[in-house]
N, C-alpha and C. Protein backbone atom coordinates (compact mmCIF):
# COMPACT_ATOMS: atom_id res chain seq x y z
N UNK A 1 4.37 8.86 -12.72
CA UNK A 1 2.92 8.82 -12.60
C UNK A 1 2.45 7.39 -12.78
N UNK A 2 1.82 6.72 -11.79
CA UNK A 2 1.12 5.37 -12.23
C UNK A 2 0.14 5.18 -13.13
N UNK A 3 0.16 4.34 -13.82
CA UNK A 3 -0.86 4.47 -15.02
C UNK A 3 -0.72 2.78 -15.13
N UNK A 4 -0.26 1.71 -15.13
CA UNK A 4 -0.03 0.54 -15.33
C UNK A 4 -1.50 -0.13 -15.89
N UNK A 5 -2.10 -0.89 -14.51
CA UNK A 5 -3.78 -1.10 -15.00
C UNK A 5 -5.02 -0.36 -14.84
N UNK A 6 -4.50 0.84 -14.15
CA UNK A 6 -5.11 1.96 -13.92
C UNK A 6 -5.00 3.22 -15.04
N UNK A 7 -6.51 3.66 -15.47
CA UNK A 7 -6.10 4.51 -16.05
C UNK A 7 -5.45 6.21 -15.71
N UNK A 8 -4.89 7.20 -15.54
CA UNK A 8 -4.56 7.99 -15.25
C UNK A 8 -5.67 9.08 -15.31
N UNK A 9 -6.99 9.20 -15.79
CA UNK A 9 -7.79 9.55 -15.53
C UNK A 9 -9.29 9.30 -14.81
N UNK A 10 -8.83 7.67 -13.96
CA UNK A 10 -9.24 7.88 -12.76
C UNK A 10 -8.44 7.92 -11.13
N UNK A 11 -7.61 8.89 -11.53
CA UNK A 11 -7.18 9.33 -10.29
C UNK A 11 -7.39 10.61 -10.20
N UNK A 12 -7.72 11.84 -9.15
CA UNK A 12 -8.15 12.50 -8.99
C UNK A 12 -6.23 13.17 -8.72
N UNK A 13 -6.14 14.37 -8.66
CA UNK A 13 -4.98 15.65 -8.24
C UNK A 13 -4.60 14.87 -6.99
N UNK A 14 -5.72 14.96 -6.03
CA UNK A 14 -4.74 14.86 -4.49
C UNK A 14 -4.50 13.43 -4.60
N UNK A 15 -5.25 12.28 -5.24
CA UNK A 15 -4.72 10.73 -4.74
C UNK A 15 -3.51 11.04 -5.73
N UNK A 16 -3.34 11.20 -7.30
CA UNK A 16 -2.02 11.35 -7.96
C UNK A 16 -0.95 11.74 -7.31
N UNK A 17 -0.70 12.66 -6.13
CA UNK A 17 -0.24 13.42 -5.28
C UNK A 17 -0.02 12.64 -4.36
N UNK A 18 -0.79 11.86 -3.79
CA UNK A 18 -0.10 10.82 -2.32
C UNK A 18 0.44 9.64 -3.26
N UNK A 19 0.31 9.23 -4.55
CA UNK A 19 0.74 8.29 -4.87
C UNK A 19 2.21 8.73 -5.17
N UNK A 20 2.58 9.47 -5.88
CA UNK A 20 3.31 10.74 -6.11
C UNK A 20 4.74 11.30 -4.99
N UNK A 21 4.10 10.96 -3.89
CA UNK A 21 4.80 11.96 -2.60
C UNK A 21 6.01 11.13 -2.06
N UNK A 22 7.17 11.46 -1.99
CA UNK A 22 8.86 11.09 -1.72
C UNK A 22 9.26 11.91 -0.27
N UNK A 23 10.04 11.26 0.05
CA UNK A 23 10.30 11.94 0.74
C UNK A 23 9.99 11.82 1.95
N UNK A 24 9.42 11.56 3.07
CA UNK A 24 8.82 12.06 4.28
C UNK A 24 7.21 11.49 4.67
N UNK A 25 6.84 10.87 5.47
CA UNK A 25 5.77 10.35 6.18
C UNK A 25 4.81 10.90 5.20
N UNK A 26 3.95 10.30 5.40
CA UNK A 26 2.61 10.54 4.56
C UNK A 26 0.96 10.26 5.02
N UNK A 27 0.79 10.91 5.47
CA UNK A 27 -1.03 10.62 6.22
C UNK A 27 -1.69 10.53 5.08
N UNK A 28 -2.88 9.89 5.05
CA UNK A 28 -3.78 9.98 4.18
C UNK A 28 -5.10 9.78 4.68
N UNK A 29 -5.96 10.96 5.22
CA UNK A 29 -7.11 10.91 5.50
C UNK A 29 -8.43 11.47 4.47
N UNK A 30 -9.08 10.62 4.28
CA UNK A 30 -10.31 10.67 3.37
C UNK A 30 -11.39 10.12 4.04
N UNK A 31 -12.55 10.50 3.78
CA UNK A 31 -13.90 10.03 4.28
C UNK A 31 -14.12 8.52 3.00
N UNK A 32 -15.62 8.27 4.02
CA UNK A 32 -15.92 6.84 2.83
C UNK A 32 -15.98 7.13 1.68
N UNK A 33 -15.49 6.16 0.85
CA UNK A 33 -15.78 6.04 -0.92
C UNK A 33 -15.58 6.88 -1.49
N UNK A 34 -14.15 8.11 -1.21
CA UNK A 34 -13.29 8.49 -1.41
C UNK A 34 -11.93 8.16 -2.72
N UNK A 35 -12.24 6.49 -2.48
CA UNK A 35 -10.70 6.22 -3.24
C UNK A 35 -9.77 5.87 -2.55
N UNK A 36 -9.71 5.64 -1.14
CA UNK A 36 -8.41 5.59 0.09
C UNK A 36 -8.13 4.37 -0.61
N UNK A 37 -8.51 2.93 -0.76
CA UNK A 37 -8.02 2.40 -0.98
C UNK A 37 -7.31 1.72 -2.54
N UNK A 38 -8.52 2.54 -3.63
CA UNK A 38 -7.57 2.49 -4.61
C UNK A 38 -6.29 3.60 -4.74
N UNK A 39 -6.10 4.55 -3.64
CA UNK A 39 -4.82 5.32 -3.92
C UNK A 39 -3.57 4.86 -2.94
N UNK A 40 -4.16 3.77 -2.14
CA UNK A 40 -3.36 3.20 -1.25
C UNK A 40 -2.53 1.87 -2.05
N UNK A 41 -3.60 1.31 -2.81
CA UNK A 41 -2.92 -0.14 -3.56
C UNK A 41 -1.99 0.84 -5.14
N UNK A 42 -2.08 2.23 -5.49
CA UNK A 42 -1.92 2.52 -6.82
C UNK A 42 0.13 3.19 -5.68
N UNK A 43 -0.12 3.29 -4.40
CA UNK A 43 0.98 4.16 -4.15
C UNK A 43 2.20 2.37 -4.26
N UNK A 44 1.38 2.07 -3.22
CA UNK A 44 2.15 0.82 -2.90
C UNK A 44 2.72 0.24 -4.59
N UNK A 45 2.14 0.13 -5.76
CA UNK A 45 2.69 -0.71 -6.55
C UNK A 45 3.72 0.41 -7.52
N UNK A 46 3.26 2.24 -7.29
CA UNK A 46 4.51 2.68 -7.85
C UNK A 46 5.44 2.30 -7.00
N UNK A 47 5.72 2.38 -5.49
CA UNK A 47 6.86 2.38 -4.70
C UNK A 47 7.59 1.21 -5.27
N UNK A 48 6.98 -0.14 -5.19
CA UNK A 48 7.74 -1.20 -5.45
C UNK A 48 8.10 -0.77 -7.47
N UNK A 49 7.24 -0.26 -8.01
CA UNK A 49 8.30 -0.40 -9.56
C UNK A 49 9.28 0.85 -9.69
N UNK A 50 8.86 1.55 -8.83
CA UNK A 50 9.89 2.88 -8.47
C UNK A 50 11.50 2.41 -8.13
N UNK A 51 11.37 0.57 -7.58
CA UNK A 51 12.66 0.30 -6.45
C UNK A 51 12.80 0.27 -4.85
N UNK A 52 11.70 0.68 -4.82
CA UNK A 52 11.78 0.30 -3.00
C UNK A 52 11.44 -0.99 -2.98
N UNK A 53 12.34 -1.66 -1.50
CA UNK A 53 12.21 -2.67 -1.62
C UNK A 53 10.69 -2.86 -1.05
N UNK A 54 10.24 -4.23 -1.47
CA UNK A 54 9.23 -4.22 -1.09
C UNK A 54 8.69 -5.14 0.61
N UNK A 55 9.67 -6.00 0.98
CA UNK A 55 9.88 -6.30 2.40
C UNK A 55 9.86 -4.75 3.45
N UNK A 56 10.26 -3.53 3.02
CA UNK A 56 10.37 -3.05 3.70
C UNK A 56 9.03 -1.76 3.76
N UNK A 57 8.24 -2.06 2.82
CA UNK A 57 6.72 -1.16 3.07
C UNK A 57 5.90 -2.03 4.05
N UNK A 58 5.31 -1.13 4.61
CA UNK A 58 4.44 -1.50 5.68
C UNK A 58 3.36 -1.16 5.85
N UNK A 59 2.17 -2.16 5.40
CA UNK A 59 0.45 -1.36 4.95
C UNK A 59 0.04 -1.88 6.13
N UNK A 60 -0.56 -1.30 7.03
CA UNK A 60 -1.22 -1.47 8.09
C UNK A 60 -2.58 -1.17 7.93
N UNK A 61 -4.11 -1.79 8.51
CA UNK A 61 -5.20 -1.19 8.34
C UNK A 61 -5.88 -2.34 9.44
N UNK A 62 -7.28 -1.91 9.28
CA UNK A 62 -8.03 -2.58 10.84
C UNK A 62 -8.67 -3.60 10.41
N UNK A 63 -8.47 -4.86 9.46
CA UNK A 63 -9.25 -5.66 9.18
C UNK A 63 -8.10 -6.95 8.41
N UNK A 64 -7.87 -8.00 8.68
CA UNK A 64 -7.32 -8.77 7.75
C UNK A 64 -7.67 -8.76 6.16
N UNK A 65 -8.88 -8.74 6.07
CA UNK A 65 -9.73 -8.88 4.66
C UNK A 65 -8.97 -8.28 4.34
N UNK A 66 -9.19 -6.62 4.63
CA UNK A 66 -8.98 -5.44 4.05
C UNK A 66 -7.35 -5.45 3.35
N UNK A 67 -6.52 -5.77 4.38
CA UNK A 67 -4.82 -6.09 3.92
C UNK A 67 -4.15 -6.77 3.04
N UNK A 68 -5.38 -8.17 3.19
CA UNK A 68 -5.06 -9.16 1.89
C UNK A 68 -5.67 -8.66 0.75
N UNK A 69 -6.69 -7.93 0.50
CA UNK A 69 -7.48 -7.65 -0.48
C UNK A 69 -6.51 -6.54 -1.22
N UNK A 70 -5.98 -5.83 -0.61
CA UNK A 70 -5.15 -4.44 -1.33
C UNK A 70 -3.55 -5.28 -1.56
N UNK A 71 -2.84 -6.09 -0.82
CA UNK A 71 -1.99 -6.67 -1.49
C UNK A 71 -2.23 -7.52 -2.55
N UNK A 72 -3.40 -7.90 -2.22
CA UNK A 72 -3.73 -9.16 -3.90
C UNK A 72 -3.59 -7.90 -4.97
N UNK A 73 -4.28 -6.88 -4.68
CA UNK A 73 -4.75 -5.52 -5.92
C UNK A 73 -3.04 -5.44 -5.94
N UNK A 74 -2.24 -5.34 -5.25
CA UNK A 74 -1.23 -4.24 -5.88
C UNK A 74 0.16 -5.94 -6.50
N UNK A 75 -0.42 -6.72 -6.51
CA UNK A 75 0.07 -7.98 -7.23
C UNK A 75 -0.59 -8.04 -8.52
N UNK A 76 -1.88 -7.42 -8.67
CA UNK A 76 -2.57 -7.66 -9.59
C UNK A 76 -2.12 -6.60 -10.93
N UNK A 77 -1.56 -5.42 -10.19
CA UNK A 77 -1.23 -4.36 -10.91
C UNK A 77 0.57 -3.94 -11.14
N UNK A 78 1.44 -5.29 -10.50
CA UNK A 78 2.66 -5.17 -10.30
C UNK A 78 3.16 -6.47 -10.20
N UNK A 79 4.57 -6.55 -9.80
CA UNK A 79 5.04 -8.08 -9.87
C UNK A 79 4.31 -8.83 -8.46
N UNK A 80 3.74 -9.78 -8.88
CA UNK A 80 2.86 -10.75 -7.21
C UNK A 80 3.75 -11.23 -6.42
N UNK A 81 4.38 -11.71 -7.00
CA UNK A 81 5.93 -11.58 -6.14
C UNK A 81 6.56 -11.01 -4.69
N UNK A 82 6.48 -9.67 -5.72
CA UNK A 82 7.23 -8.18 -4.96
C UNK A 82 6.03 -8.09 -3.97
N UNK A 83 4.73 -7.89 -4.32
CA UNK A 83 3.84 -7.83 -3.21
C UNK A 83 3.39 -8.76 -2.30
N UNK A 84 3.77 -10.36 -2.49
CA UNK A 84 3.37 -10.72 -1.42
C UNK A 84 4.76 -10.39 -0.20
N UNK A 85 5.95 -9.51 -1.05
CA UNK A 85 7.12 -9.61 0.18
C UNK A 85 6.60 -8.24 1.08
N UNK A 86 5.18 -7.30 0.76
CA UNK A 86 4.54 -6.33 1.47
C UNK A 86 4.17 -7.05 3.09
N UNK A 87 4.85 -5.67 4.01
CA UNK A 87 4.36 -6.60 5.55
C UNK A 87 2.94 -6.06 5.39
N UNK A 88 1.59 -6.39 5.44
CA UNK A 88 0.66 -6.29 5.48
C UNK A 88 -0.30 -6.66 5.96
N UNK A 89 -1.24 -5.76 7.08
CA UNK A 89 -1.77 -6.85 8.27
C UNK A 89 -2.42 -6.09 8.56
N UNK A 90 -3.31 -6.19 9.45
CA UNK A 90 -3.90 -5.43 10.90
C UNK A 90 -2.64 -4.79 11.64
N UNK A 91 -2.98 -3.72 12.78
CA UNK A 91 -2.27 -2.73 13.52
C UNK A 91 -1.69 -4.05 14.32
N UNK A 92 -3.07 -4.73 15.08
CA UNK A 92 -2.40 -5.57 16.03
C UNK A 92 -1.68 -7.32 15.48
N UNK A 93 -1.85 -7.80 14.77
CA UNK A 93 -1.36 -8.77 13.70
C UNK A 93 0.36 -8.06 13.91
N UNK A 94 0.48 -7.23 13.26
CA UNK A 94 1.86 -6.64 12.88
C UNK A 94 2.32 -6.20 14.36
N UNK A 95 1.75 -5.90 15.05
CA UNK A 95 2.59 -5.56 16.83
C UNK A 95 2.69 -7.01 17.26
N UNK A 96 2.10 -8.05 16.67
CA UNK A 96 2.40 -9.24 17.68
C UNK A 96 3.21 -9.82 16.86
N UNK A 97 3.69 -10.03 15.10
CA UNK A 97 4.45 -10.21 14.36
C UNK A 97 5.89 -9.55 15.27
N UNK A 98 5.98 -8.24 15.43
CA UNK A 98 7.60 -7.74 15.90
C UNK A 98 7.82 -8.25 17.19
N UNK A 99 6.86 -8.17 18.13
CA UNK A 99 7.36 -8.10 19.31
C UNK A 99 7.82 -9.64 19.39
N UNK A 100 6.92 -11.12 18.59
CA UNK A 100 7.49 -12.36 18.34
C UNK A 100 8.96 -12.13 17.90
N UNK A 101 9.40 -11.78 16.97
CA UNK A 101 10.20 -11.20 15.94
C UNK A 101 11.56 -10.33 17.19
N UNK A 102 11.36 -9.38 17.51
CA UNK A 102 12.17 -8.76 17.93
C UNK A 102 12.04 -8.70 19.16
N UNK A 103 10.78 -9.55 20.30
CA UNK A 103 10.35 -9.62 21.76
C UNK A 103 11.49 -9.54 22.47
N UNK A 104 12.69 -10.78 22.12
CA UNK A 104 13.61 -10.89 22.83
C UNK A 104 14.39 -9.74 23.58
């Protein structure tokens, strides 16, 4: 259960639950001011103290701000380190990152 700089009683059942979830793909749809993104920066920093590596999570979302802002949070709440090795970007940022990357 994450609890680090967060307290464990502001997470609600279902975000504890996507932060929580092993195993298998994971959607996470919520309306505005919901919490999407504090249950998005609370999953990302169990995964990395859980042991996943952290080069190999991949936060995608539609805004640069938005990508740097939730990797600074999950540095803020974990090693800064481990999170700046998060690929983290825009949809299209990260398609023009691989296809540079792996175009050939």
């Amino acid at each position: 259960m994450f609890s680090n700089t967060m307290a464990e009683s502001a997470l609600n059942d279902d975000q504890q639950s996507a932060i929580d979830h092993r195993g298998s793909p994971l959607l996470v749809v919520a309306g505005a001011g919901t919490g999407k993104t504090k249950t998005l920066v609370a999953r990302l920093a169990h995964l990395i103290e859980t042991g996943s590596a952290p080069d190999r999570i991949l936060l995608l979302t539609f805004t640069r701000r938005s990508a740097a802002e939730m990797v600074h949070r999950v540095g803020l709440s974990t090693d800064p380190l481990a999170a700046a090795q998060v690929w983290g970007g825009t949809f299209h940022a990260t398609a023009n990152r691989l296809l540079r990357q792996f175009g050939g």
